[in-house]
C-alpha atoms as a PDB file:
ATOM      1  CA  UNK A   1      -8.050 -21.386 -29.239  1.00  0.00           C
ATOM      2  CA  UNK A   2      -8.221 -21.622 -25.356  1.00  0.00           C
ATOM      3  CA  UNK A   3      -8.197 -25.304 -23.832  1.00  0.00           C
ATOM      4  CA  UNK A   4     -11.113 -26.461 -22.441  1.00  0.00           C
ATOM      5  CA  UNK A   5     -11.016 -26.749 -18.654  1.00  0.00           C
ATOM      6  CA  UNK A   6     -10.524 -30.750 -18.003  1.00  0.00           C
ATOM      7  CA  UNK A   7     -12.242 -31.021 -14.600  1.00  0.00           C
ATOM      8  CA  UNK A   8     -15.626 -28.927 -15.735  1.00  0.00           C
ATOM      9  CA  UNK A   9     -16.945 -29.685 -12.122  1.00  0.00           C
ATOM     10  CA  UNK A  10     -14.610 -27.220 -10.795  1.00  0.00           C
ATOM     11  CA  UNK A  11     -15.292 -24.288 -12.985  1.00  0.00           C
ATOM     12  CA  UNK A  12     -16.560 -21.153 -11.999  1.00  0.00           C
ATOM     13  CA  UNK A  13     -19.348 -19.414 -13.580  1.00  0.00           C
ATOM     14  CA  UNK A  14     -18.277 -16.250 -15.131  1.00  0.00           C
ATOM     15  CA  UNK A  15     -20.549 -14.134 -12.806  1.00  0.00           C
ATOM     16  CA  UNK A  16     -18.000 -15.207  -9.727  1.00  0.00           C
ATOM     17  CA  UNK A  17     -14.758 -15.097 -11.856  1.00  0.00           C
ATOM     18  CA  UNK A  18     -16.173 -11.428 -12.452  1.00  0.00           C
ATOM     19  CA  UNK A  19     -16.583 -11.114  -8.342  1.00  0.00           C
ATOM     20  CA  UNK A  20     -13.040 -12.715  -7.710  1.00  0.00           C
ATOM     21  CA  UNK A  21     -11.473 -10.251  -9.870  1.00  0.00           C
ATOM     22  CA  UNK A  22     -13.440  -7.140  -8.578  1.00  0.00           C
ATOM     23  CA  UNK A  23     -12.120  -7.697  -5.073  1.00  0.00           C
ATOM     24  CA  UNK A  24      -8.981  -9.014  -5.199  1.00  0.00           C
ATOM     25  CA  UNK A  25      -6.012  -6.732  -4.792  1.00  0.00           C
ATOM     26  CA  UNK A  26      -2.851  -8.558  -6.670  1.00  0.00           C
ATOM     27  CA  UNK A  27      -2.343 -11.520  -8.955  1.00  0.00           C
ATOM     28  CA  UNK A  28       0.554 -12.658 -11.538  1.00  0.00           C
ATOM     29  CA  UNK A  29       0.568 -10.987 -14.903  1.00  0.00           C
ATOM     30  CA  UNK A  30       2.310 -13.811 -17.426  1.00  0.00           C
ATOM     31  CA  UNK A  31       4.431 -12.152 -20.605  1.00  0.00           C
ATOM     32  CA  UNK A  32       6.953 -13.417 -22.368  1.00  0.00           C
ATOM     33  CA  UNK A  33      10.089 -12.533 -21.516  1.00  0.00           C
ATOM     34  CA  UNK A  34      13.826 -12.324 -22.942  1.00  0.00           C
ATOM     35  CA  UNK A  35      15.275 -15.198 -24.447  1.00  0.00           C
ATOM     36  CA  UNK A  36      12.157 -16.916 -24.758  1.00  0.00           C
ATOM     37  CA  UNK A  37      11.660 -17.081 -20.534  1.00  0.00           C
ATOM     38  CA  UNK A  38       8.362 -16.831 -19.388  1.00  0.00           C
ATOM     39  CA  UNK A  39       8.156 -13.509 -16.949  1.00  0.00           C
ATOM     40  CA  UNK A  40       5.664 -14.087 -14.470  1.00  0.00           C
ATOM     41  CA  UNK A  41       5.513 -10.739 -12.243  1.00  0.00           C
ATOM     42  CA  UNK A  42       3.107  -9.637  -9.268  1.00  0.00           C
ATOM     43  CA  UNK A  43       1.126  -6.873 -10.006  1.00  0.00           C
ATOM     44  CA  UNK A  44      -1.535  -4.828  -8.433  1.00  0.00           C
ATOM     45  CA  UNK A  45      -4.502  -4.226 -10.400  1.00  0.00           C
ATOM     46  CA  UNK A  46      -7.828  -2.968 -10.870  1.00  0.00           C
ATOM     47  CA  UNK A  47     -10.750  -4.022 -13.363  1.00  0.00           C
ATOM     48  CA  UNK A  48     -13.207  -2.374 -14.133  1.00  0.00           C
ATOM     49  CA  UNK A  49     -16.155  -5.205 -15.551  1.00  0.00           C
ATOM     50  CA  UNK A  50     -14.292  -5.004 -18.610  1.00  0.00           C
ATOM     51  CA  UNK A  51     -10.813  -4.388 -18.560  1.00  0.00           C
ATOM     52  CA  UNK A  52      -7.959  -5.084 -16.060  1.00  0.00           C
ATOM     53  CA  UNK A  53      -5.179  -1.627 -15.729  1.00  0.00           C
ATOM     54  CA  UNK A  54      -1.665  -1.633 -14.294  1.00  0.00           C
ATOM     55  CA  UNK A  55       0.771   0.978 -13.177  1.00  0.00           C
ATOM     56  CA  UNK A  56       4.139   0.678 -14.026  1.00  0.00           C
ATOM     57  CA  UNK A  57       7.557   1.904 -14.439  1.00  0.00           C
ATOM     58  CA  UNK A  58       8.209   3.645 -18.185  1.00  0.00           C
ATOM     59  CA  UNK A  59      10.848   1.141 -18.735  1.00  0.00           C
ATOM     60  CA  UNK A  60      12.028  -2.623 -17.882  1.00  0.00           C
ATOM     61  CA  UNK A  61      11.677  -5.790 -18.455  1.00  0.00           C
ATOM     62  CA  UNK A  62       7.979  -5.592 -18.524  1.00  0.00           C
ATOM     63  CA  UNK A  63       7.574  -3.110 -21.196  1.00  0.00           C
ATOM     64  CA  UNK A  64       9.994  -4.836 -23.398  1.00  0.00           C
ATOM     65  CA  UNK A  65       7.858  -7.897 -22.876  1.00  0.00           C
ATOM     66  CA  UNK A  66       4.795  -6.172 -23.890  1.00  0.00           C
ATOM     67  CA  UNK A  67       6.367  -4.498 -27.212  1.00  0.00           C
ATOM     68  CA  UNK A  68       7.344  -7.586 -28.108  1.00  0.00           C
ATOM     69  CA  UNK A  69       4.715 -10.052 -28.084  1.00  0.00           C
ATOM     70  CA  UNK A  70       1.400  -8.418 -26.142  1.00  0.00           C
ATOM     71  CA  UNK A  71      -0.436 -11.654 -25.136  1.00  0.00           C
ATOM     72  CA  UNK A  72      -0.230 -12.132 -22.013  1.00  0.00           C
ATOM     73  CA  UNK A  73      -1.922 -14.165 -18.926  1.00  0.00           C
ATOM     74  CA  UNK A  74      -2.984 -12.283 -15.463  1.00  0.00           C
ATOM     75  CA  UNK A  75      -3.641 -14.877 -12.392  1.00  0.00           C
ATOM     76  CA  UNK A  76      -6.045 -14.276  -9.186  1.00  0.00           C
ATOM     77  CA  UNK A  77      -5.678 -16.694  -6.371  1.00  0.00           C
ATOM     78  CA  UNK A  78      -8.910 -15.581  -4.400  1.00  0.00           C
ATOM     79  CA  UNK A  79      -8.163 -18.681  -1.897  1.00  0.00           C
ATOM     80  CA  UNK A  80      -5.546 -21.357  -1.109  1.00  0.00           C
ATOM     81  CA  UNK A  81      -6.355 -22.928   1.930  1.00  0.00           C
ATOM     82  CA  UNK A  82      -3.919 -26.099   3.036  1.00  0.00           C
ATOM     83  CA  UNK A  83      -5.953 -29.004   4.434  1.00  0.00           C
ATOM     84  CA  UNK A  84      -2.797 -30.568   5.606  1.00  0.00           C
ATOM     85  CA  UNK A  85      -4.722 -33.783   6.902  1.00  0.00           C
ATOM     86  CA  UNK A  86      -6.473 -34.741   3.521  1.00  0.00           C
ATOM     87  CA  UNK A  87      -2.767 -33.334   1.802  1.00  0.00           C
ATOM     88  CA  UNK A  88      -4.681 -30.839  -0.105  1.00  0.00           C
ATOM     89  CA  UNK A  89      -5.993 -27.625  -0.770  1.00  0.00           C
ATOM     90  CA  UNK A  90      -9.299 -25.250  -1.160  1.00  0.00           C
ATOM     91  CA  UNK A  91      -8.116 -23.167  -4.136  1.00  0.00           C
ATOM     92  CA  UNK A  92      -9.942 -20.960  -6.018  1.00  0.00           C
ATOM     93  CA  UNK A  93      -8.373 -18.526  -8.740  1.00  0.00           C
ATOM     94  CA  UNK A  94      -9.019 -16.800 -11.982  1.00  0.00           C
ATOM     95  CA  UNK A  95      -7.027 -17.302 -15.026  1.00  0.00           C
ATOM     96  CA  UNK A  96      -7.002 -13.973 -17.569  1.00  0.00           C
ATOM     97  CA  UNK A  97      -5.885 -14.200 -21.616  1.00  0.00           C
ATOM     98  CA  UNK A  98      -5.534 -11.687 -23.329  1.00  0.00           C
ATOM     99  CA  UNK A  99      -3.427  -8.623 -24.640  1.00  0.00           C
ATOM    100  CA  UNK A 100      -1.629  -5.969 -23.364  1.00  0.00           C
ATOM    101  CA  UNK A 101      -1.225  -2.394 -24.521  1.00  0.00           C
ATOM    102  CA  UNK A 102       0.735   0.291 -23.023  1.00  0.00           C
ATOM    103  CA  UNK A 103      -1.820   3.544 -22.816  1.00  0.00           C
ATOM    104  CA  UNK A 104      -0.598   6.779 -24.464  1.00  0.00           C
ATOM    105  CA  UNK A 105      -3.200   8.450 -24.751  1.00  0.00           C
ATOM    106  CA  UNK A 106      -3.316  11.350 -21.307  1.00  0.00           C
ATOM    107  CA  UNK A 107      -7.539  11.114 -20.954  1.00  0.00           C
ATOM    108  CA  UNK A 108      -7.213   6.578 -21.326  1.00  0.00           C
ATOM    109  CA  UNK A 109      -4.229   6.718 -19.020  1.00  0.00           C
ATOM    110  CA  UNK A 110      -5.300   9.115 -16.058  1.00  0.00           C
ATOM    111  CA  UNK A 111      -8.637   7.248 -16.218  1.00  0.00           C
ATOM    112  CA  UNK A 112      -7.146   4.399 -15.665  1.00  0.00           C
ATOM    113  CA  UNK A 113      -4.747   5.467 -12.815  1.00  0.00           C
ATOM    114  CA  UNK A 114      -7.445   7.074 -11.570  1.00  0.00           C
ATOM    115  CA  UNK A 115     -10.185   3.562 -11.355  1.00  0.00           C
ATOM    116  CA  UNK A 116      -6.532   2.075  -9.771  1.00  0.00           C
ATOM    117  CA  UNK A 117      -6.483   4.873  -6.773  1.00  0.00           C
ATOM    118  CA  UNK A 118     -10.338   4.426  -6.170  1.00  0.00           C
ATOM    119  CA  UNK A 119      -9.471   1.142  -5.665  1.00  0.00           C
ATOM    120  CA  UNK A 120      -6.867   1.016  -2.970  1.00  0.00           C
ATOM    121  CA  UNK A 121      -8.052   4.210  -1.548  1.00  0.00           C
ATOM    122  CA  UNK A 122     -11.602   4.514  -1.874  1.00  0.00           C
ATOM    123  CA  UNK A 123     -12.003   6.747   1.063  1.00  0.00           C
ATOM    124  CA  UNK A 124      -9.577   9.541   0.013  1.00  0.00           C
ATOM    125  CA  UNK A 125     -10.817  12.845  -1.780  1.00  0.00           C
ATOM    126  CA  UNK A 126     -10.547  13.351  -5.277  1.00  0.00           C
ATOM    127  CA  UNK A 127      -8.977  16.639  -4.952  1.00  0.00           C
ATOM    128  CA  UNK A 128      -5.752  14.529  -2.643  1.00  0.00           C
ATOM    129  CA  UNK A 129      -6.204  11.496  -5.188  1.00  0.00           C
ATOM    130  CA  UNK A 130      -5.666  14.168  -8.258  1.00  0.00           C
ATOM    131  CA  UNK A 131      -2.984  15.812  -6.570  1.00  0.00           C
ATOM    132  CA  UNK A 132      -0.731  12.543  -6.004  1.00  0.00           C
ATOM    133  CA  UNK A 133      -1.645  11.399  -9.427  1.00  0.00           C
ATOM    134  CA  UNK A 134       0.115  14.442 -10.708  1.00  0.00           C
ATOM    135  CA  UNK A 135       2.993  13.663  -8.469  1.00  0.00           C
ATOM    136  CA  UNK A 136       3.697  10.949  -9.790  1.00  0.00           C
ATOM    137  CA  UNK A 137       2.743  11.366 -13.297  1.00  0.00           C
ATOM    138  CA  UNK A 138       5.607  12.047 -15.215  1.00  0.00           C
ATOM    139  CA  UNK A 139       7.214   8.897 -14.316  1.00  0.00           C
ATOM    140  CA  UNK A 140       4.063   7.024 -14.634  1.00  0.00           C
ATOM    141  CA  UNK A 141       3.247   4.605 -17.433  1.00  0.00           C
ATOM    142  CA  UNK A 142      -0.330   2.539 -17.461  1.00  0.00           C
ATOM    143  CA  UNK A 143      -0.959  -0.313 -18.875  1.00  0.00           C
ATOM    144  CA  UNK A 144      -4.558  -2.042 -19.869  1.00  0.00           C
ATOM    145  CA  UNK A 145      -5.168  -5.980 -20.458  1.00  0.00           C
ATOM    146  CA  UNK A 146      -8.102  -6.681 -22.742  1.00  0.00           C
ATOM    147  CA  UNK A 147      -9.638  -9.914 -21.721  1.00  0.00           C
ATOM    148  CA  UNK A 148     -10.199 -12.599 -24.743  1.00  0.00           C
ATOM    149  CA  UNK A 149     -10.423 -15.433 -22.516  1.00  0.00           C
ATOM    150  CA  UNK A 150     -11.519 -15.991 -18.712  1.00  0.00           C
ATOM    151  CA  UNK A 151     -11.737 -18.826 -16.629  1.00  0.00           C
ATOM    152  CA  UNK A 152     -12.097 -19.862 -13.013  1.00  0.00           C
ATOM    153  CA  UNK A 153     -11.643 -22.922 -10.916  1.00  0.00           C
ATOM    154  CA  UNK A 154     -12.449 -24.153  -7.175  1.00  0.00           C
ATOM    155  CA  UNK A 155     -11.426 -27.094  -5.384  1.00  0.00           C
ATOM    156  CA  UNK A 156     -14.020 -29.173  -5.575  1.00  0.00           C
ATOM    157  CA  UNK A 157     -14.340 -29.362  -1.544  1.00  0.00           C
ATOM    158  CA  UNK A 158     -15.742 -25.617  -1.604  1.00  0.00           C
ATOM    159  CA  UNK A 159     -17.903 -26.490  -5.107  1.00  0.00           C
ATOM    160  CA  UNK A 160     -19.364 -28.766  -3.069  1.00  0.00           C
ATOM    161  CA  UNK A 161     -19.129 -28.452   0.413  1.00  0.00           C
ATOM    162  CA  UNK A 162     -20.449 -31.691   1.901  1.00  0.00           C
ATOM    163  CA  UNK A 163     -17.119 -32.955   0.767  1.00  0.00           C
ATOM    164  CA  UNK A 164     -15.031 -31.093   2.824  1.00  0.00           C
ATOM    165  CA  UNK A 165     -12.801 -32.058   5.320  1.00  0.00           C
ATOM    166  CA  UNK A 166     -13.452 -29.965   8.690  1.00  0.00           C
END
């Protein structure tokens, strides 16, 4: 169902798409949108070894994406270096496939909101990371991506470094 990756040389192991996604802090989640459009919108994430999560809004064009057709694709870009003298690049990104569901359940979706906060505040106490959660949380909406597909590529200047241009 997924296309092979044509340059195999430049393909992550899953072990570092795993890494790439642990640490990074946005990427591009890929629905699709009104009309046929593809809606390609930045999102901040977290995932958890299994599972990416999402906050967002309880309406827009996002959730009426998702109701509508729930596959979706979620991009990392973990480098992008330009090497303007060899008029190229040292990319390395993450490609996600998979579906999306909006949680409704209160335990799956404070869980979740709660794996996001430990994320981008991982110094913060429970008790002020519990408090602002229920701030926020009539107005919030989560939303989980379950992975059927992942794949990762490098330039192959930083697969193999002796090829690089310094």
């Amino acid at each position: 169902m997924f296309r092979e990756m044509r340059r195999k040389k430049q393909a992550l192991p899953f072990e570092e798409c795993t890494l790439i996604l642990t640490r990074g802090t946005s990427g591009v989640l890929a629905l699709s949108g009104d009309g046929g459009y593809p809606y390609a919108v930045p999102m901040s994430y977290v995932y958890d070894g299994e599972k990416l999560f999402f906050h967002s809004a309880g309406s827009g064009h996002k959730l009426d994406a998702i109701r509508r057709d729930p596959k979706a694709s979620f991009c990392v870009v973990d480098c992008d270096r330009v090497i303007p003298e060899a008029y190229t690049t040292y990319f390395r990104s993450v490609i996600v496939f998979g579906t999306v569901r909006i949680l409704t359940s209160e335990r799956e979706k404070y869980e979740a909101i709660d794996k996001l906060a430990v994320k981008y505040a991982p110094e913060d106490t429970a008790e002020h990371r519990r408090n602002a959660i229920i701030r926020e949380w009539e107005a919030l909406c989560m939303l989980e991506l379950m992975p059927k597909h992942i794949s990762g590529k490098a330039a192959i200047e930083l697969i193999n470094p002796s090829q690089q241009v310094e």
